[in-house]
Protein backbone atom coordinates (compact mmCIF):
# COMPACT_ATOMS: atom_id res chain seq x y z
CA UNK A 1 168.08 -20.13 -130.96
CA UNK A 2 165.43 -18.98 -128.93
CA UNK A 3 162.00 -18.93 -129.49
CA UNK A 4 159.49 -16.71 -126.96
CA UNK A 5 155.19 -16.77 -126.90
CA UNK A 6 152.24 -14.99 -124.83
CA UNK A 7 149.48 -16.73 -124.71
CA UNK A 8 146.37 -15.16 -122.97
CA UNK A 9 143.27 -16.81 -121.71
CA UNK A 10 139.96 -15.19 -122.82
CA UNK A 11 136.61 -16.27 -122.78
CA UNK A 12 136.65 -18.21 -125.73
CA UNK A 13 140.32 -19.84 -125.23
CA UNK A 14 143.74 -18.85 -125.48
CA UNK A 15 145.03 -16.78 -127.84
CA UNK A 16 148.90 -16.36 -128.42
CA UNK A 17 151.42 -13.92 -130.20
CA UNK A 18 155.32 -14.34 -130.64
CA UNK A 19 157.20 -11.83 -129.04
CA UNK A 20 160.52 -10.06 -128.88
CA UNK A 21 162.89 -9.92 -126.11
CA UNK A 22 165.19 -7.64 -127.37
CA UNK A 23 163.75 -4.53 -125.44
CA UNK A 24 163.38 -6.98 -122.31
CA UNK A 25 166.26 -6.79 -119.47
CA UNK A 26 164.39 -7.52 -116.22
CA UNK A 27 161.74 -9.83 -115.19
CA UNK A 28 159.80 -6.12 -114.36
CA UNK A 29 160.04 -5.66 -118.09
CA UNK A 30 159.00 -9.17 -119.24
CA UNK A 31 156.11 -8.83 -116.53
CA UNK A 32 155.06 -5.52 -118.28
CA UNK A 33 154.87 -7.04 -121.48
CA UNK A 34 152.86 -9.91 -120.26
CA UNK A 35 150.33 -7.64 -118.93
CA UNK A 36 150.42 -5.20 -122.55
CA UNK A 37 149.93 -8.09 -124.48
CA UNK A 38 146.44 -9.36 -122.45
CA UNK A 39 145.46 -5.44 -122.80
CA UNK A 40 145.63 -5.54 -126.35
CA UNK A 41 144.51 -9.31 -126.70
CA UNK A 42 141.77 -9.29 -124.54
CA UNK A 43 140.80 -5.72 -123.43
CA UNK A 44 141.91 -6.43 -119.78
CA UNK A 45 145.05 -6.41 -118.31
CA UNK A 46 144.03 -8.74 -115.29
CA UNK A 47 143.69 -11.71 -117.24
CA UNK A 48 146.09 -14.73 -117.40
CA UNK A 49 148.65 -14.27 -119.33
CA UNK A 50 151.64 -17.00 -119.72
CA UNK A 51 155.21 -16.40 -121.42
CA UNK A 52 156.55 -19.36 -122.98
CA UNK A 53 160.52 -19.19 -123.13
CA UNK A 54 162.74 -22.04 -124.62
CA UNK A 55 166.29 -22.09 -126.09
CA UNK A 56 165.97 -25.06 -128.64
CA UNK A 57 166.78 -28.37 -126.32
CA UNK A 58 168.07 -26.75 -123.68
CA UNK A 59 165.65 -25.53 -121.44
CA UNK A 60 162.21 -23.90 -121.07
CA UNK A 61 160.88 -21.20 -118.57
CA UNK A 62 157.01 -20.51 -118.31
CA UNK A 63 156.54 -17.06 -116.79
CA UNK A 64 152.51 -17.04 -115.26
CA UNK A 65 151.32 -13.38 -114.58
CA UNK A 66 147.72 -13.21 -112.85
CA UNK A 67 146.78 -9.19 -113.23
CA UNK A 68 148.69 -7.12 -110.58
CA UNK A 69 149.92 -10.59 -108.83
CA UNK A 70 153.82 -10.83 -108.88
CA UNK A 71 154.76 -13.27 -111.49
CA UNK A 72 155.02 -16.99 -110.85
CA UNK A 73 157.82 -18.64 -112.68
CA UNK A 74 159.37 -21.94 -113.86
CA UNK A 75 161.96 -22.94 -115.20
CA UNK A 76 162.92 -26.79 -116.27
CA UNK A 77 167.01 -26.24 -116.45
CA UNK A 78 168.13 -23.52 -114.02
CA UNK A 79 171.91 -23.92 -114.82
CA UNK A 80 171.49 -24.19 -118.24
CA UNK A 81 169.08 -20.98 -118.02
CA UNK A 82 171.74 -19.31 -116.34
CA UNK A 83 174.23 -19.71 -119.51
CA UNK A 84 171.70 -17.69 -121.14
CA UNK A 85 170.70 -13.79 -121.51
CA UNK A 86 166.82 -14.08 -121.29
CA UNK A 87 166.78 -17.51 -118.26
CA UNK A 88 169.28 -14.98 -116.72
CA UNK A 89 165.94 -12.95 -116.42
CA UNK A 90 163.62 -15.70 -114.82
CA UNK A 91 166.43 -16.37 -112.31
CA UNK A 92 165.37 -14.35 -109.65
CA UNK A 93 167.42 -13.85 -106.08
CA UNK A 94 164.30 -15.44 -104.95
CA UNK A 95 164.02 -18.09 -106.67
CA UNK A 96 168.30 -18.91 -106.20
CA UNK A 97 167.65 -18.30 -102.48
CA UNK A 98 170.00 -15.11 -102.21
CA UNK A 99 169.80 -12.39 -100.50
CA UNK A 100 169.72 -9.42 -103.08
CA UNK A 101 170.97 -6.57 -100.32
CA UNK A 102 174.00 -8.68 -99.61
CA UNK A 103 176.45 -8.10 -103.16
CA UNK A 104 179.28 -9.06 -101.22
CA UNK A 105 177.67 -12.61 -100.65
CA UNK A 106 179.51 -14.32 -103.40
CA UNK A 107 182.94 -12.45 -102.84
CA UNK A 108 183.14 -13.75 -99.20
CA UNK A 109 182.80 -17.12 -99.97
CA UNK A 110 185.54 -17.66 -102.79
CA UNK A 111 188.72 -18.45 -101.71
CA UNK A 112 192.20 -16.97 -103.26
CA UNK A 113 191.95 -19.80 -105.87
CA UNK A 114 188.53 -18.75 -107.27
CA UNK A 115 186.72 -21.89 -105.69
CA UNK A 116 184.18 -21.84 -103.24
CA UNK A 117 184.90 -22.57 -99.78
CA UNK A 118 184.64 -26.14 -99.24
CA UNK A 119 184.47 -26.91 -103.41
CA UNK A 120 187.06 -28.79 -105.10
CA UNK A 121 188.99 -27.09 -108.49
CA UNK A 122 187.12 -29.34 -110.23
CA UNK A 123 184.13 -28.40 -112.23
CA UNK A 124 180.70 -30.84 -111.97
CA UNK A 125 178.58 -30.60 -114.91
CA UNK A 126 175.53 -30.49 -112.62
CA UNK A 127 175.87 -26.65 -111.86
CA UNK A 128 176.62 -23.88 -113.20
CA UNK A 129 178.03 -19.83 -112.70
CA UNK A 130 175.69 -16.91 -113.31
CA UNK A 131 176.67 -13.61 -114.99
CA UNK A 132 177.97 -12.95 -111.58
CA UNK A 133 179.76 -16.82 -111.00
CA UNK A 134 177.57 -17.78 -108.76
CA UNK A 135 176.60 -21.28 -108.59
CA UNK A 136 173.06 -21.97 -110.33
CA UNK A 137 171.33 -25.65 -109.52
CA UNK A 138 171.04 -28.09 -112.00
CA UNK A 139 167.44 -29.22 -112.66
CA UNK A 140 164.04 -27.58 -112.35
CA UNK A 141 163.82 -24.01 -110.41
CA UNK A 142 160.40 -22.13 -109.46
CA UNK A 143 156.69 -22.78 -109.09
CA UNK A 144 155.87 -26.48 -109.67
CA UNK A 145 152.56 -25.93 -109.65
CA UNK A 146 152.63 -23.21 -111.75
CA UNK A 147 149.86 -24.28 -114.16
CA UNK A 148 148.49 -26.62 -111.43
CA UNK A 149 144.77 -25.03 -111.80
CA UNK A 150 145.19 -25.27 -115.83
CA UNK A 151 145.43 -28.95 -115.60
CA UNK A 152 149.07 -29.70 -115.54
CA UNK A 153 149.93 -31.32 -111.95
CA UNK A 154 153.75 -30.28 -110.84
CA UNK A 155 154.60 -34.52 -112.10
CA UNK A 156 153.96 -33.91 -115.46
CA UNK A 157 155.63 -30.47 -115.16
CA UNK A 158 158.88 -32.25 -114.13
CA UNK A 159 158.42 -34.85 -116.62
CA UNK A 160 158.63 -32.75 -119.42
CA UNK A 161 161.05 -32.94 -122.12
CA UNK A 162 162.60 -29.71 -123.38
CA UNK A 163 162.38 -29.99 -126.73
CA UNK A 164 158.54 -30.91 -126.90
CA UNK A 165 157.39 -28.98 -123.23
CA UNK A 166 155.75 -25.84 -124.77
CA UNK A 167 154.21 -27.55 -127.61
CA UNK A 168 152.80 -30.55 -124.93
CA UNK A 169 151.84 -27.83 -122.12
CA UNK A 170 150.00 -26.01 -124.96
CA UNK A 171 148.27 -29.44 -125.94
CA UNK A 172 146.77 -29.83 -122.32
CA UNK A 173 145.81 -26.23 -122.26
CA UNK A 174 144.13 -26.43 -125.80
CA UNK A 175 145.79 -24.28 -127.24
CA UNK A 176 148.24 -26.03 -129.38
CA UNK A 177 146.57 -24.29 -132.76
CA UNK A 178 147.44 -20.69 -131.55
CA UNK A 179 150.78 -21.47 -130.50
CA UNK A 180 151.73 -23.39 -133.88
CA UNK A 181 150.32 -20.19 -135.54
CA UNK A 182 153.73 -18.12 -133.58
CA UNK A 183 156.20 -20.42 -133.91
């Protein structure tokens, strides 16, 4: 189960509306969403605007789009995420340290027995394939300091919980009322 929030920053606090991923595919399209939803929330579409991702207990993403900026992103679980359609979508090349040009990256380096060079045949729980079986890191993936200037340091980012993070970033942010109104 998935559950997916905007919340916008105006001048007299955040407000926040649930949202559906169903038309989104790319982070382009989550980003154009972002900035649509502080158009019609605030009147501006350079405002902060943050997207609030989780799959129950599983893990969280918090997408952070600034105006034109490119987004920032976070994500507490990224091999988890990666088992999923919409963290598939936060999981940039970027972010996973890939090279996007190079598509035969991945091919090179498994051998005739589907490992990758160097890995054992045994799986470890601490990683994860991709839609395209690429190993994913276990653990948190992104900007750290995502929400840095909104009073959540990169510790308590990481020390987060995923079954209470949205509801707890929302608290510092005071905006826990609006968010409780979406979910």
């Amino acid at each position: 189960m998935y559950f997916a929030a905007l919340l916008a920053r105006t001048e007299d606090g955040w407000e926040a509306s649930d949202t559906e991923l169903d038309d989104v595919e790319t982070l382009s399209d989550l980003t154009d969403l972002a900035r649509e939803a502080a158009a019609g929330i605030t009147g501006a579409d350079d405002d902060t605007v943050l997207v609030f991702i989780e799959q129950e207990d599983a893990w969280f993403g918090v997408v952070r789009v600034d105006g034109e900026e490119d987004p920032r992103i976070y994500v507490s679980d990224a091999a988890a995420a990666a088992r999923s359609a919409y963290g598939e979508i936060l999981l940039t090349d970027e972010m996973l340290g890939r090279d996007p040009d190079d598509e035969d990256d991945a091919l090179e380096s498994l051998n005739l027995d589907g490992t990758e060079d160097g890995e054992s045949e045994s799986s470890d729980d601490s990683e994860g394939p991709d839609a395209t079986g690429e190993t994913v890191p276990s653990g948190p993936l992104g900007d750290r300091a995502i929400l840095g200037d909104l009073g959540i340091s990169e510790k308590e980012l990481l020390a987060l919980e995923s079954g209470d993070a949205l509801n707890e970033i929302a608290e510092i942010l005071g905006a826990a009322e609006v968010l409780e109104t979406v979910r």
